[in-house]
N, C-alpha and C. Protein backbone atom coordinates (compact mmCIF):
# COMPACT_ATOMS: atom_id res chain seq x y z
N UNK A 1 82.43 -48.56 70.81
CA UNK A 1 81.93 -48.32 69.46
C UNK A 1 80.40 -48.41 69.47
N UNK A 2 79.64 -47.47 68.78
CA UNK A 2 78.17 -47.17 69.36
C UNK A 2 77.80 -48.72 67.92
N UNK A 3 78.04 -48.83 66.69
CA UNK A 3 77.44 -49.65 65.95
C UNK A 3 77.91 -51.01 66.62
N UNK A 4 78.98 -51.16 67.38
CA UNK A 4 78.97 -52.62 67.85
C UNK A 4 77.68 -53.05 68.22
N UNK A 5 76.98 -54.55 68.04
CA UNK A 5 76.38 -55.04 68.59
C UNK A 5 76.62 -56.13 69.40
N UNK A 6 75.45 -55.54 70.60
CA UNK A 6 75.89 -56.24 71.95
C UNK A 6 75.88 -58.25 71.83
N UNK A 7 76.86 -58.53 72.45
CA UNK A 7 76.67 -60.21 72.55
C UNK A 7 75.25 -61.02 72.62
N UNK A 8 74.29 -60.22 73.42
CA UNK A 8 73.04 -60.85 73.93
C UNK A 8 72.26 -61.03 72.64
N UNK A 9 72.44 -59.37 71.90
CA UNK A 9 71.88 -59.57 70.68
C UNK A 9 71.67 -60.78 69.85
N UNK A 10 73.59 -60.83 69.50
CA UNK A 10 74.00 -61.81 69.03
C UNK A 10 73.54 -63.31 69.17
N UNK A 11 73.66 -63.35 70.54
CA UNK A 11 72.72 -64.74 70.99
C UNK A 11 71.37 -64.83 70.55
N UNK A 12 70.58 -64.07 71.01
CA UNK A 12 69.13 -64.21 70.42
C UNK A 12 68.68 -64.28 69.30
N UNK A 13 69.77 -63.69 68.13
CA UNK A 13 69.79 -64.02 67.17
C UNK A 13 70.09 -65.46 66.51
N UNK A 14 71.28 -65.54 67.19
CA UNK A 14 71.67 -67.30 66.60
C UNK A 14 70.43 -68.01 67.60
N UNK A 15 70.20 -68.31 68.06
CA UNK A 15 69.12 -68.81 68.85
C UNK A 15 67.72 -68.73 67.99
N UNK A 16 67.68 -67.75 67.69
CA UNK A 16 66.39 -67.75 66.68
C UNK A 16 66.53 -68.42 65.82
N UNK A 17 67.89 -68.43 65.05
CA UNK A 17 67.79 -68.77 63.84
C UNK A 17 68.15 -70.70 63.67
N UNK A 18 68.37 -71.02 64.96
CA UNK A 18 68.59 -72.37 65.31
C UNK A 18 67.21 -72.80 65.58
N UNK A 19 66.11 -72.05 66.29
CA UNK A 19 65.29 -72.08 66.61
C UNK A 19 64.05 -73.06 64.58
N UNK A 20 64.50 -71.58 64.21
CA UNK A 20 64.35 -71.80 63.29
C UNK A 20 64.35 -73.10 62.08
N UNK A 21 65.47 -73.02 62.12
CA UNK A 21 66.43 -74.61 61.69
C UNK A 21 66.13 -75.96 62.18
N UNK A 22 65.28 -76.01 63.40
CA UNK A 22 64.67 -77.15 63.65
C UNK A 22 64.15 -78.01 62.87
N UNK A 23 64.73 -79.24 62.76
CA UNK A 23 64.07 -80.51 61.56
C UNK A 23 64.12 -79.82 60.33
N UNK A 24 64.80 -78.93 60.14
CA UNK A 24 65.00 -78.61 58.17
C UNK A 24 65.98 -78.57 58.21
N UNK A 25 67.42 -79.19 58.26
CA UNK A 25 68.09 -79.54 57.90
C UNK A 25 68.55 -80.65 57.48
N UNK A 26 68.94 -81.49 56.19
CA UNK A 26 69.32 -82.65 55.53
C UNK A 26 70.55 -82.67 55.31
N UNK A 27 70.73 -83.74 54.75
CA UNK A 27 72.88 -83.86 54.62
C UNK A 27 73.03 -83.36 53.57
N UNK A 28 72.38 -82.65 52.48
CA UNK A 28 72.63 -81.84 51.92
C UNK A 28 73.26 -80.68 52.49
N UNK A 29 72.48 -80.07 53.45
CA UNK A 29 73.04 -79.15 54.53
C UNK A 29 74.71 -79.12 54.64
N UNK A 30 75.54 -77.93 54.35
CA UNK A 30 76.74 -78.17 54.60
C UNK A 30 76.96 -77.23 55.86
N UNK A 31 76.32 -76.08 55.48
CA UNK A 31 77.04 -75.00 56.53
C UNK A 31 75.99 -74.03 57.01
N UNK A 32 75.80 -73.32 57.79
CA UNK A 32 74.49 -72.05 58.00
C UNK A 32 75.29 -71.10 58.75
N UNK A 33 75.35 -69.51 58.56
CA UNK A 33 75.82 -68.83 59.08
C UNK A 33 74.97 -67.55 59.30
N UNK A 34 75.64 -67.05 60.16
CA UNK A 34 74.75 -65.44 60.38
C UNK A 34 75.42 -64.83 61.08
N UNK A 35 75.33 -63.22 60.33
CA UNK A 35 75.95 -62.28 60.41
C UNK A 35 75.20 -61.09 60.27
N UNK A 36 75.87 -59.95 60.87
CA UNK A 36 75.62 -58.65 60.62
C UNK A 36 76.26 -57.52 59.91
N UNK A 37 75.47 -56.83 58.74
CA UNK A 37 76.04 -56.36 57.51
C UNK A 37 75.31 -54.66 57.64
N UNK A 38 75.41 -53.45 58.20
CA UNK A 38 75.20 -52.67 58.29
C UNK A 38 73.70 -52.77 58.69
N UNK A 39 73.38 -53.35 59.94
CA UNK A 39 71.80 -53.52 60.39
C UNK A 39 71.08 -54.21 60.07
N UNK A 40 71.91 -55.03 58.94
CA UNK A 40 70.79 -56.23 58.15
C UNK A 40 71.42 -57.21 58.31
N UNK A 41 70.73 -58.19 59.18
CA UNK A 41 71.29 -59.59 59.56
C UNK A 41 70.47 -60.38 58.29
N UNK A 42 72.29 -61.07 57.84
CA UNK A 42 72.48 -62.01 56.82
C UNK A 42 72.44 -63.18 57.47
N UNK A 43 71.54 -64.13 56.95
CA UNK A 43 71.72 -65.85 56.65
C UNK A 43 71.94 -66.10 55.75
N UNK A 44 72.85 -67.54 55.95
CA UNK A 44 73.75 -67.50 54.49
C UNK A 44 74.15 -69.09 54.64
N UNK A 45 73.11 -69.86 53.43
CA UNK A 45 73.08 -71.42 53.85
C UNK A 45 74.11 -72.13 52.81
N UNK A 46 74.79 -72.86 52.83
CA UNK A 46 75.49 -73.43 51.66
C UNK A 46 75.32 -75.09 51.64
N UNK A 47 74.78 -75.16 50.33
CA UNK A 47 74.19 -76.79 50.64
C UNK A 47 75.43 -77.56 49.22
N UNK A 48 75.11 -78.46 49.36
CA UNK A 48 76.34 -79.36 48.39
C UNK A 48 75.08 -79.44 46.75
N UNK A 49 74.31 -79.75 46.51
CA UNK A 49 73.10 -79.71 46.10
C UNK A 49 72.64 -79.37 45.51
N UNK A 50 72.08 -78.20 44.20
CA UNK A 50 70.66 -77.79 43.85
C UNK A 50 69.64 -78.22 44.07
N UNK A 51 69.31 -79.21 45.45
CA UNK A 51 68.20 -80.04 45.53
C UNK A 51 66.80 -78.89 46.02
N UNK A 52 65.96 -79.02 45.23
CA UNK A 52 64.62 -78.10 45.19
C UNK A 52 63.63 -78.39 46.61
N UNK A 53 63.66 -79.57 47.19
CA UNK A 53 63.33 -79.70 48.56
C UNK A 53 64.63 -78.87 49.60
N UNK A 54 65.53 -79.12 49.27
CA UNK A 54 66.36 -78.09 50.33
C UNK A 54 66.29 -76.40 50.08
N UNK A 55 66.12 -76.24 49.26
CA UNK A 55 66.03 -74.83 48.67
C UNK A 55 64.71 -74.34 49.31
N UNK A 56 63.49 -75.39 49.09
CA UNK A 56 62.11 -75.50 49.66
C UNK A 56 62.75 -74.75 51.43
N UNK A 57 63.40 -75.48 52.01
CA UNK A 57 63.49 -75.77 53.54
C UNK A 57 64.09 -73.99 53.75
N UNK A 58 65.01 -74.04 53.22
CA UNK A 58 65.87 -72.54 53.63
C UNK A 58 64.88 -71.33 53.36
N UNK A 59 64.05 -71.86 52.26
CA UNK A 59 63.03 -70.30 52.23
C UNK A 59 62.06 -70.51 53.33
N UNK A 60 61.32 -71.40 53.77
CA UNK A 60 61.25 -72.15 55.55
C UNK A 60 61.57 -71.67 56.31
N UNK A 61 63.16 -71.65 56.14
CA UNK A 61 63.49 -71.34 57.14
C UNK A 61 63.43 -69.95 57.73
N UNK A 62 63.70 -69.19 56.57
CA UNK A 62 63.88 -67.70 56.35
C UNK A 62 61.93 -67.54 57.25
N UNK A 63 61.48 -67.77 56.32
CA UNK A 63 60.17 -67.53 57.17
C UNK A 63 59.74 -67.86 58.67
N UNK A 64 60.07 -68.94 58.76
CA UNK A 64 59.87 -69.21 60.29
C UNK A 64 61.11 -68.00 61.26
N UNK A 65 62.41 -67.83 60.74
CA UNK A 65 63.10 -67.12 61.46
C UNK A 65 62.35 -65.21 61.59
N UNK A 66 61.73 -65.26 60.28
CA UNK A 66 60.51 -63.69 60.56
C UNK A 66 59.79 -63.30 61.26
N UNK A 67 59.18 -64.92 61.39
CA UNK A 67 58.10 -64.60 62.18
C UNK A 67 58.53 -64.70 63.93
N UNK A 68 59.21 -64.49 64.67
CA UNK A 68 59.83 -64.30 65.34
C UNK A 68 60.18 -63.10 65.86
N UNK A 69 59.98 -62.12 64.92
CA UNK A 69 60.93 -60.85 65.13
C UNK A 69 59.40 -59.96 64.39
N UNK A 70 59.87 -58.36 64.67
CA UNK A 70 58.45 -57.68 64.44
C UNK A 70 58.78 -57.19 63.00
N UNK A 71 57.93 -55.81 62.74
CA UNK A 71 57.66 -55.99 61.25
C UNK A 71 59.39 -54.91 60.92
N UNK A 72 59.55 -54.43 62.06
CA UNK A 72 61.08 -53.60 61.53
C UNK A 72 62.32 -54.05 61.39
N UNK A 73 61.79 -55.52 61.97
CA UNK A 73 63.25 -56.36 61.74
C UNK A 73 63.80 -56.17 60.06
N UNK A 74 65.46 -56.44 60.26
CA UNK A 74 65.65 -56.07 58.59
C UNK A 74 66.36 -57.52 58.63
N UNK A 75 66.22 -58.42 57.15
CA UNK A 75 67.40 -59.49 57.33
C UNK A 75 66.78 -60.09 55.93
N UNK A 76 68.33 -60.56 55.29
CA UNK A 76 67.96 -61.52 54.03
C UNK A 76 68.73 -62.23 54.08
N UNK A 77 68.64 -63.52 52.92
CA UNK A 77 68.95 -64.58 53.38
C UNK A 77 69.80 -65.28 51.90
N UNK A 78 70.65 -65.99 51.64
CA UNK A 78 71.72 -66.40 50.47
C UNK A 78 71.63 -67.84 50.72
N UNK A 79 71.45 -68.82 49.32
CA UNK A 79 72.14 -69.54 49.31
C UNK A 79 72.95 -70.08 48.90
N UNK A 80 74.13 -70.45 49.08
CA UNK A 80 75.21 -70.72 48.19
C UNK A 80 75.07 -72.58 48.02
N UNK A 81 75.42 -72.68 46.67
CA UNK A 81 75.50 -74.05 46.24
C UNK A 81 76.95 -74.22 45.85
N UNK A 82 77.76 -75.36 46.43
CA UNK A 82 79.26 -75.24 45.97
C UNK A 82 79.67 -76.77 46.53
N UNK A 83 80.49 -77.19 46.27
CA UNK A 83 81.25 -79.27 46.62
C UNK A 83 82.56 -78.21 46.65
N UNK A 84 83.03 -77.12 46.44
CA UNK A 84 84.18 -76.72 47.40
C UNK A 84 84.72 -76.82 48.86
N UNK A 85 85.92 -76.51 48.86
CA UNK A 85 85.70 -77.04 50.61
C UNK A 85 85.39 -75.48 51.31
N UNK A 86 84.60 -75.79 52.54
CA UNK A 86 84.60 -74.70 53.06
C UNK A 86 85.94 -73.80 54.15
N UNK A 87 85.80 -73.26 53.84
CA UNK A 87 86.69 -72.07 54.98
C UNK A 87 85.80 -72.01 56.26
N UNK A 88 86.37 -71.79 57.38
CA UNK A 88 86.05 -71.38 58.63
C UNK A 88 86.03 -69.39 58.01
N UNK A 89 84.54 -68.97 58.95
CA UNK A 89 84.13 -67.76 58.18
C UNK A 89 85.37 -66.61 59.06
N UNK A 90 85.33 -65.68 58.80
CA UNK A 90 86.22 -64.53 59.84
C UNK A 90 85.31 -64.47 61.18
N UNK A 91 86.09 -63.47 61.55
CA UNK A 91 85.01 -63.67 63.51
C UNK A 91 83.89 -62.66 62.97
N UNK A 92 83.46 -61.88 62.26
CA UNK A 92 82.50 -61.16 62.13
C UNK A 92 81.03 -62.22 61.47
N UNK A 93 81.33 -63.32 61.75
CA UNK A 93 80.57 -64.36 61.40
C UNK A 93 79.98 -65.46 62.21
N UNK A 94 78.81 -65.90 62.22
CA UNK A 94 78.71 -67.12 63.42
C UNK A 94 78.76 -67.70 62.55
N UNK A 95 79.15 -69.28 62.76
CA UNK A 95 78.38 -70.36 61.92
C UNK A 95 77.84 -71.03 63.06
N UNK A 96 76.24 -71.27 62.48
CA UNK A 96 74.94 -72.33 63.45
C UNK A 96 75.04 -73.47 63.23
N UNK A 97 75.34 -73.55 62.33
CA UNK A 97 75.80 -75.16 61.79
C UNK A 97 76.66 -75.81 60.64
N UNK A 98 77.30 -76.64 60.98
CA UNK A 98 78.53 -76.74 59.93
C UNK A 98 78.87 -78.88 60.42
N UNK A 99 78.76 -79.43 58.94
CA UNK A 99 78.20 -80.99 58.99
C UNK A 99 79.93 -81.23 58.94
N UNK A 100 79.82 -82.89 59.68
CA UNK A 100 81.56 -82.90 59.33
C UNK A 100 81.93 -83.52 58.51
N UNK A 101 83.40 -82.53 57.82
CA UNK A 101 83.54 -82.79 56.58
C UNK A 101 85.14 -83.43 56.52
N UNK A 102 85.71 -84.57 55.66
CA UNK A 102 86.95 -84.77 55.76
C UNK A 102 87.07 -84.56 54.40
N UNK A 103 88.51 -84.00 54.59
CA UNK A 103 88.99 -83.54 52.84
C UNK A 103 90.45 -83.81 53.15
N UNK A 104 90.68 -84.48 52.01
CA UNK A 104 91.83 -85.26 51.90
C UNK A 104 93.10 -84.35 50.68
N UNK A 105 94.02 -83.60 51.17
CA UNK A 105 94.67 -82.71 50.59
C UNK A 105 95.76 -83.41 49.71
């Protein structure tokens, strides 16, 4: 499949974006993922929170993960705020980081 993207990609990407993520993450932090959505790599942070210093960090982050990559790179970035439990994402998804969570059914 010619739109598959290759694994290495993939790596250098999560790698960046871990890269990225260095010391901005708090226990607010629930989950960070990244994916690819028709050429535009999505980050997609979900914090427990509206806390305005974490919100601070992810637009951070988004920036530090830019500057990394040249000016044709394409990629945006979501954050979701939710005390839901999370789902494990489908395989068309990495997650970079995910805090541990016990939920009692």
């Amino acid at each position: 499949m010619e739109d598959e993207i290759a694994v290495e990609e993939w790596n250098r990407q999560t790698v960046m974006l871990m890269q990225a993520m260095l010391g901005a993450i708090s226990p607010n932090f629930r989950m960070a993922t990244i994916e690819n959505e028709e050429g535009v790599w999505v980050l997609r942070f979900y914090i427990e929170e509206g806390c305005v210093e974490d919100i601070d960090e992810i637009d951070g982050i988004g920036f530090e993960f830019s500057v990394l990559h040249d000016s044709e790179f394409r990629f945006k970035q979501e954050t979701v705020i939710t005390k839901d439990q999370l789902t494990w994402p489908d395989s068309a998804v990495r997650v970079v980081y995910k805090r541990r969570e016990s939920w009692l059914a």
